[in-house]
N, C-alpha and C. Protein backbone atom coordinates (compact mmCIF):
# COMPACT_ATOMS: atom_id res chain seq x y z
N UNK A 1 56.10 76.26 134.76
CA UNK A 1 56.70 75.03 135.29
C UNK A 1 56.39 74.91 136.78
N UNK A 2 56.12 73.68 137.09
CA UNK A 2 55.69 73.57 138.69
C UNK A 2 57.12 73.09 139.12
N UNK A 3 56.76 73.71 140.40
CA UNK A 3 58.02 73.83 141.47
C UNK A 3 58.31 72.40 142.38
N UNK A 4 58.88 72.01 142.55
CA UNK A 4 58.90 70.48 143.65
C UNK A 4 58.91 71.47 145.54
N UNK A 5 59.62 70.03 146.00
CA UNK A 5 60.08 70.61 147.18
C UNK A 5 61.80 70.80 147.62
N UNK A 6 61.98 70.45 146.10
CA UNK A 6 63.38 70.65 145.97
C UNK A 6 63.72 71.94 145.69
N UNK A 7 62.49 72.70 145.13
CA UNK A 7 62.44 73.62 144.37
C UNK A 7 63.17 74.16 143.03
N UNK A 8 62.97 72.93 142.29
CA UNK A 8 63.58 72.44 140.97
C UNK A 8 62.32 72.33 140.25
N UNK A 9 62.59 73.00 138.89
CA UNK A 9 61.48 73.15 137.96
C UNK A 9 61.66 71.06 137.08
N UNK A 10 60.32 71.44 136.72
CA UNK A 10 61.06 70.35 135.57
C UNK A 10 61.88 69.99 134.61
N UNK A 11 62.39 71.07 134.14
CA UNK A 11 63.24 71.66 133.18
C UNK A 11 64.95 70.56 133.83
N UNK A 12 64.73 71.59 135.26
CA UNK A 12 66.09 70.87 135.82
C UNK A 12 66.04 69.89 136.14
N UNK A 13 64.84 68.82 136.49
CA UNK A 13 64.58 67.83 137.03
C UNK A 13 64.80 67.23 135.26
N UNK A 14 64.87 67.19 134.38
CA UNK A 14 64.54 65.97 132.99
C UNK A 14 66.19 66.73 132.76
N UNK A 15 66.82 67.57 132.70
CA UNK A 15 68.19 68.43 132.42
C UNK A 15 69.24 67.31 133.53
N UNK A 16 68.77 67.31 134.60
CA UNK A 16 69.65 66.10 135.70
C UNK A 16 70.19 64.96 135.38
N UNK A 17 69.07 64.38 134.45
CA UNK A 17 68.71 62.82 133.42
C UNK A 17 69.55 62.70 132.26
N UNK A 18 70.03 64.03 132.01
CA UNK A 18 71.13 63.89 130.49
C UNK A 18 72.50 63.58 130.55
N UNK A 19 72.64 63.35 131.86
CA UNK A 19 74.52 62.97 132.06
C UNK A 19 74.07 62.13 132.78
N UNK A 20 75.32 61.25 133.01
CA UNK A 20 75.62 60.39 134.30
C UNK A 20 76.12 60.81 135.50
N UNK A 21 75.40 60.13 136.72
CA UNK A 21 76.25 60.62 137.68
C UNK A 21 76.46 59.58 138.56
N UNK A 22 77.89 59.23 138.30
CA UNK A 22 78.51 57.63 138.72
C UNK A 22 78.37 57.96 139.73
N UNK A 23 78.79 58.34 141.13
CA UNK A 23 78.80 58.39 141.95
C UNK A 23 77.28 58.90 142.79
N UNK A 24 76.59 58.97 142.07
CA UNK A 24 74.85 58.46 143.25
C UNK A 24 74.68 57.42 143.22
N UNK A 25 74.02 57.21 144.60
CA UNK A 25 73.69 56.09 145.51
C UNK A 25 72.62 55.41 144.20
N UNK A 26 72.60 53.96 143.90
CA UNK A 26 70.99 53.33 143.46
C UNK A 26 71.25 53.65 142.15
N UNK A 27 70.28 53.63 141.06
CA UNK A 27 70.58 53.49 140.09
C UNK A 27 70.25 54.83 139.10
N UNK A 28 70.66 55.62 137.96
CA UNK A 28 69.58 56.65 137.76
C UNK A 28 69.79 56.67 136.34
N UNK A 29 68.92 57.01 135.77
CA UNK A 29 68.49 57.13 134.46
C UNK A 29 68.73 58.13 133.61
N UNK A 30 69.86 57.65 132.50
CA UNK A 30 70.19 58.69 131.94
C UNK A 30 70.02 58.90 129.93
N UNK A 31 69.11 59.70 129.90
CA UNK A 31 69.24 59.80 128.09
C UNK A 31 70.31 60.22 127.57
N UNK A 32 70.11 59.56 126.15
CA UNK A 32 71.07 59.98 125.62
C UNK A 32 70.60 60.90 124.61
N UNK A 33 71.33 61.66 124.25
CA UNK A 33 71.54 62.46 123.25
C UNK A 33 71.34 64.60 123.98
N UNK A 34 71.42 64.32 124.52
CA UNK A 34 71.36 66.09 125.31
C UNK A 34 69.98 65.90 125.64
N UNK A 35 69.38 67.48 125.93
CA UNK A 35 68.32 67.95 126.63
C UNK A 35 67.38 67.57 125.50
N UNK A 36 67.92 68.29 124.40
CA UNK A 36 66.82 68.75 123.60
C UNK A 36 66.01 66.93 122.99
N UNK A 37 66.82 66.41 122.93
CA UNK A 37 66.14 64.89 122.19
C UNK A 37 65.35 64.19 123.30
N UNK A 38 66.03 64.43 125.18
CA UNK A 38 65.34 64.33 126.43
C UNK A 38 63.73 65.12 126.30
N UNK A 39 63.69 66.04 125.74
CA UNK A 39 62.24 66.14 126.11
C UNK A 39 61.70 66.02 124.44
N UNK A 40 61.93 65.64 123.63
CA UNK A 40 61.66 64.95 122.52
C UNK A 40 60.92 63.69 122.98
N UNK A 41 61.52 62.81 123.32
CA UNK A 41 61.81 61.56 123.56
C UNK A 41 60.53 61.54 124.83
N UNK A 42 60.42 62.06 126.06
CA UNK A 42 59.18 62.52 126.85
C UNK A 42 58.02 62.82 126.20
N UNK A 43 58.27 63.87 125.14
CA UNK A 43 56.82 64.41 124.74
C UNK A 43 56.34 62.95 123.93
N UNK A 44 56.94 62.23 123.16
CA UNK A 44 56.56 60.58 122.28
C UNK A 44 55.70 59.92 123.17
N UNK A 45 56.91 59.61 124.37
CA UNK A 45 56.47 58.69 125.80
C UNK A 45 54.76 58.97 126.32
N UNK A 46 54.76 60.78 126.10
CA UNK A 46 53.46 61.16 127.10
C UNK A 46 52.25 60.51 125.53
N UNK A 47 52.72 61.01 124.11
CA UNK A 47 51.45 60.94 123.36
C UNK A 47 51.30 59.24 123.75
N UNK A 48 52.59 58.61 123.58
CA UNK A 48 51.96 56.77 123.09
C UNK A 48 50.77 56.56 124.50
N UNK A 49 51.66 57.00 126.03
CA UNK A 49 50.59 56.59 126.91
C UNK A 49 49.34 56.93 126.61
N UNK A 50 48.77 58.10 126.41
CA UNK A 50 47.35 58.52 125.67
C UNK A 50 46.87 57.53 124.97
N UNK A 51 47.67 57.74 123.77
CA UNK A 51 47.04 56.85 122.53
C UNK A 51 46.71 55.32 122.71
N UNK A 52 47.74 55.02 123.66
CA UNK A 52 47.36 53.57 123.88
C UNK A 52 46.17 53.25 125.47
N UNK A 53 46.27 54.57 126.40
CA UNK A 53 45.24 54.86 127.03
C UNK A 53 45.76 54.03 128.27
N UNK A 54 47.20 53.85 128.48
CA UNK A 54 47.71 53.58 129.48
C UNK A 54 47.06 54.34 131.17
N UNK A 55 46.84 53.51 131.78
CA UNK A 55 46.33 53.83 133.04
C UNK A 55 47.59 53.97 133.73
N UNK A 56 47.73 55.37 134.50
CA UNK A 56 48.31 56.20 135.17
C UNK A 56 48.76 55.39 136.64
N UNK A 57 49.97 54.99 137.46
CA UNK A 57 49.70 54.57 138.47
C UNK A 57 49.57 55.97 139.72
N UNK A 58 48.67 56.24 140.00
CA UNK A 58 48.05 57.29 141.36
C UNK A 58 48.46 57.24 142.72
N UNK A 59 49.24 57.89 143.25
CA UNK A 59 49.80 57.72 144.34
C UNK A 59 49.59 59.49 145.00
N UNK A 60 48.05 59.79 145.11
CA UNK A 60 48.01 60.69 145.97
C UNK A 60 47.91 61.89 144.60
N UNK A 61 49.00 62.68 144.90
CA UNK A 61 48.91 64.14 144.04
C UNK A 61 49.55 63.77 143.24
N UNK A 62 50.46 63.26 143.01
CA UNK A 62 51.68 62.33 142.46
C UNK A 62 50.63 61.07 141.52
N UNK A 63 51.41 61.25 139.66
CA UNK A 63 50.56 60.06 139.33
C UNK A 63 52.01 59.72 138.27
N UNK A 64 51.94 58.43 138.07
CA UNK A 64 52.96 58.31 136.98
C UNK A 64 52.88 57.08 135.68
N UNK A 65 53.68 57.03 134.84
CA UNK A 65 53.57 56.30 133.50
C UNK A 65 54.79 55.47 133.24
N UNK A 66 54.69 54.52 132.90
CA UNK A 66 56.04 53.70 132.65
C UNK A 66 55.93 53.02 131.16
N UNK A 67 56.23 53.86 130.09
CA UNK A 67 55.68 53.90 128.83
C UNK A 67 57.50 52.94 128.16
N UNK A 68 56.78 52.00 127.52
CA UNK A 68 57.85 50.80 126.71
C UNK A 68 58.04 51.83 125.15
N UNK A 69 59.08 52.12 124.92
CA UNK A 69 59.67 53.08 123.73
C UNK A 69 59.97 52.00 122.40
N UNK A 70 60.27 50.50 122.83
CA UNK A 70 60.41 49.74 121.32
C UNK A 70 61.87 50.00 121.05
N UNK A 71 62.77 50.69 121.56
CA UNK A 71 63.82 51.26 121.26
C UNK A 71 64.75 51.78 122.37
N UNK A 72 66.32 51.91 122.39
CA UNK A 72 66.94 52.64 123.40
C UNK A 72 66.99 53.87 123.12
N UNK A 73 66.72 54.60 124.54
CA UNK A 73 66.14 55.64 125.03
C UNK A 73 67.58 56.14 125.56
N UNK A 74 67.82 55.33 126.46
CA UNK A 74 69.71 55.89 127.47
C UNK A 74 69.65 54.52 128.08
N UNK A 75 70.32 54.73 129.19
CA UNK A 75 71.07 53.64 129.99
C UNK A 75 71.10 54.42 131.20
N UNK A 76 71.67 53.02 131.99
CA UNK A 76 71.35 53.01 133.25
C UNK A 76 72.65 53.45 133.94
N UNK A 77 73.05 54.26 134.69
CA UNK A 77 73.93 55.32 135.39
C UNK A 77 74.19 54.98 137.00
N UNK A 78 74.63 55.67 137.57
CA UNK A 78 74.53 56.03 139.50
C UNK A 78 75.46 54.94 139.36
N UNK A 79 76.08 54.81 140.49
CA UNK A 79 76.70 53.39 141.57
C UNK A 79 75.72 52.01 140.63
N UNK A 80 74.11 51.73 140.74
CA UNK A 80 73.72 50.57 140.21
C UNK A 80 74.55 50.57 138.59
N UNK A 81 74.72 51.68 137.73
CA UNK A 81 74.01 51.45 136.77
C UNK A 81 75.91 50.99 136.48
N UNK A 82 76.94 51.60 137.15
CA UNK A 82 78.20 51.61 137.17
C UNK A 82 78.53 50.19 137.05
N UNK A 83 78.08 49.27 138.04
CA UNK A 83 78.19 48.19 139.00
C UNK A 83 78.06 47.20 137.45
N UNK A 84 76.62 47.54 137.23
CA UNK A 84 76.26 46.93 135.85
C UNK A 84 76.60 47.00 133.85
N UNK A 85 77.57 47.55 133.99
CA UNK A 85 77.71 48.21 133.28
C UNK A 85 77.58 48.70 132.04
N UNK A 86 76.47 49.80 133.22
CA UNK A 86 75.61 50.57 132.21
C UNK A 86 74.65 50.41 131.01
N UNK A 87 73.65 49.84 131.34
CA UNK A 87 72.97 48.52 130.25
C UNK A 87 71.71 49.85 129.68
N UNK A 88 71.55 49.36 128.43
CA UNK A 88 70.35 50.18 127.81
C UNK A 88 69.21 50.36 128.43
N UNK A 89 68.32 51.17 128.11
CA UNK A 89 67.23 51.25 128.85
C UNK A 89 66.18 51.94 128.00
N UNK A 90 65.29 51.24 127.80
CA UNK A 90 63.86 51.27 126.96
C UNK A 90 62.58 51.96 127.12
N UNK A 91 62.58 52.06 128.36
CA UNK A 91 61.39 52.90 129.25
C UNK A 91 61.50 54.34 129.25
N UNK A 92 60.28 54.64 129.39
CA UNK A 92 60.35 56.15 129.89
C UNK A 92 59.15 56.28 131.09
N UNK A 93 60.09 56.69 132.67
CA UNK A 93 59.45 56.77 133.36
C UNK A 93 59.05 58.31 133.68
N UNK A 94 57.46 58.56 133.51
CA UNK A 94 56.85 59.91 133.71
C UNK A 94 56.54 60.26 135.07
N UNK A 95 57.00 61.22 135.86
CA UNK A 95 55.80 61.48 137.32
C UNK A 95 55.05 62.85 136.56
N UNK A 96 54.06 63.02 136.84
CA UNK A 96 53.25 64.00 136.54
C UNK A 96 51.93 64.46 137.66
N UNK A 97 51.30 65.89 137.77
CA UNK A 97 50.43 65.81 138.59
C UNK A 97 49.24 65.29 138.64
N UNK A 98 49.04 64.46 139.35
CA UNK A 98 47.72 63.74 139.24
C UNK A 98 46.67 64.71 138.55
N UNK A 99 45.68 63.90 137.42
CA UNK A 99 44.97 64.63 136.91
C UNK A 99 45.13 65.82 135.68
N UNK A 100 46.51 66.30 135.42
CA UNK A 100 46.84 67.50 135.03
C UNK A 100 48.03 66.76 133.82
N UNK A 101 48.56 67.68 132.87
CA UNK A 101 49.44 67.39 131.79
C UNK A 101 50.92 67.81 132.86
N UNK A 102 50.57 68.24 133.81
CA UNK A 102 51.89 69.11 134.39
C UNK A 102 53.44 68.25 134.50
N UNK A 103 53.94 67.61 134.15
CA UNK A 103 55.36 66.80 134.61
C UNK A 103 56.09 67.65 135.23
N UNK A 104 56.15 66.70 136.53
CA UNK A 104 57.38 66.94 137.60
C UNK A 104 58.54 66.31 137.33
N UNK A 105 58.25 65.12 136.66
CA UNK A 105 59.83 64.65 136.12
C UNK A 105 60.11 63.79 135.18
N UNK A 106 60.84 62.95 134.32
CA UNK A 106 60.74 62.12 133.56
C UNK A 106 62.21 61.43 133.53
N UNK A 107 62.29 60.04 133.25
CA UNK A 107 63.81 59.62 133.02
C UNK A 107 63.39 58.14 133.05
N UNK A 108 64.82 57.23 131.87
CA UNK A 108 64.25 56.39 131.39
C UNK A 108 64.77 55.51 132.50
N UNK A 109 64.24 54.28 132.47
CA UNK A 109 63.99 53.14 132.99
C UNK A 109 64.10 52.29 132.40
């Protein structure tokens, strides 16, 4: 598992994404169903981008995927997602290392 500069594996970084946490600033993305259906639900996200040959947006070392699931994934959490309350969410947003299978993080959108 690659390390951030948080020095949080990915494990803890997609593990962060499985609860809510009303009280962060902005909005954050939370699955439902525990960890284990969280990286279920990622590994789908990473094959469809492939298969459908989704182009990666590249931002340096940093590349990411904003893959449409057809289906709810989780809902939306933090202070935004509170405010709103708490609306489904369909996406699955990937960061990964440019070039590489490696994910630094994932959570839906």
């Amino acid at each position: 598992a690659v390390n951030d500069v948080e020095g949080w594996n990915r494990v803890e970084h997609v593990r962060r994404h499985t609860r809510d946490m009303p009280g962060r600033d902005g909005p954050h993305g939370v699955f439902e169903g525990g960890k284990d259906v969280a990286f279920a639900v990622i590994d789908e996200a990473w094959e469809i981008a492939e298969k459908m040959k989704l182009r990666p947006k590249v931002e340096g070392d940093r590349s990411s995927y904003l893959v449409r699931m057809k289906r709810r994934v989780g809902y939306l959490g933090g202070k935004t997602g509170k405010e709103r309350r708490n609306p489904a969410l369909d996406r699955v947003f990937i960061v990964f290392e440019t070039d590489t299978k490696n994910i630094v993080t994932a959570f839906p959108r």
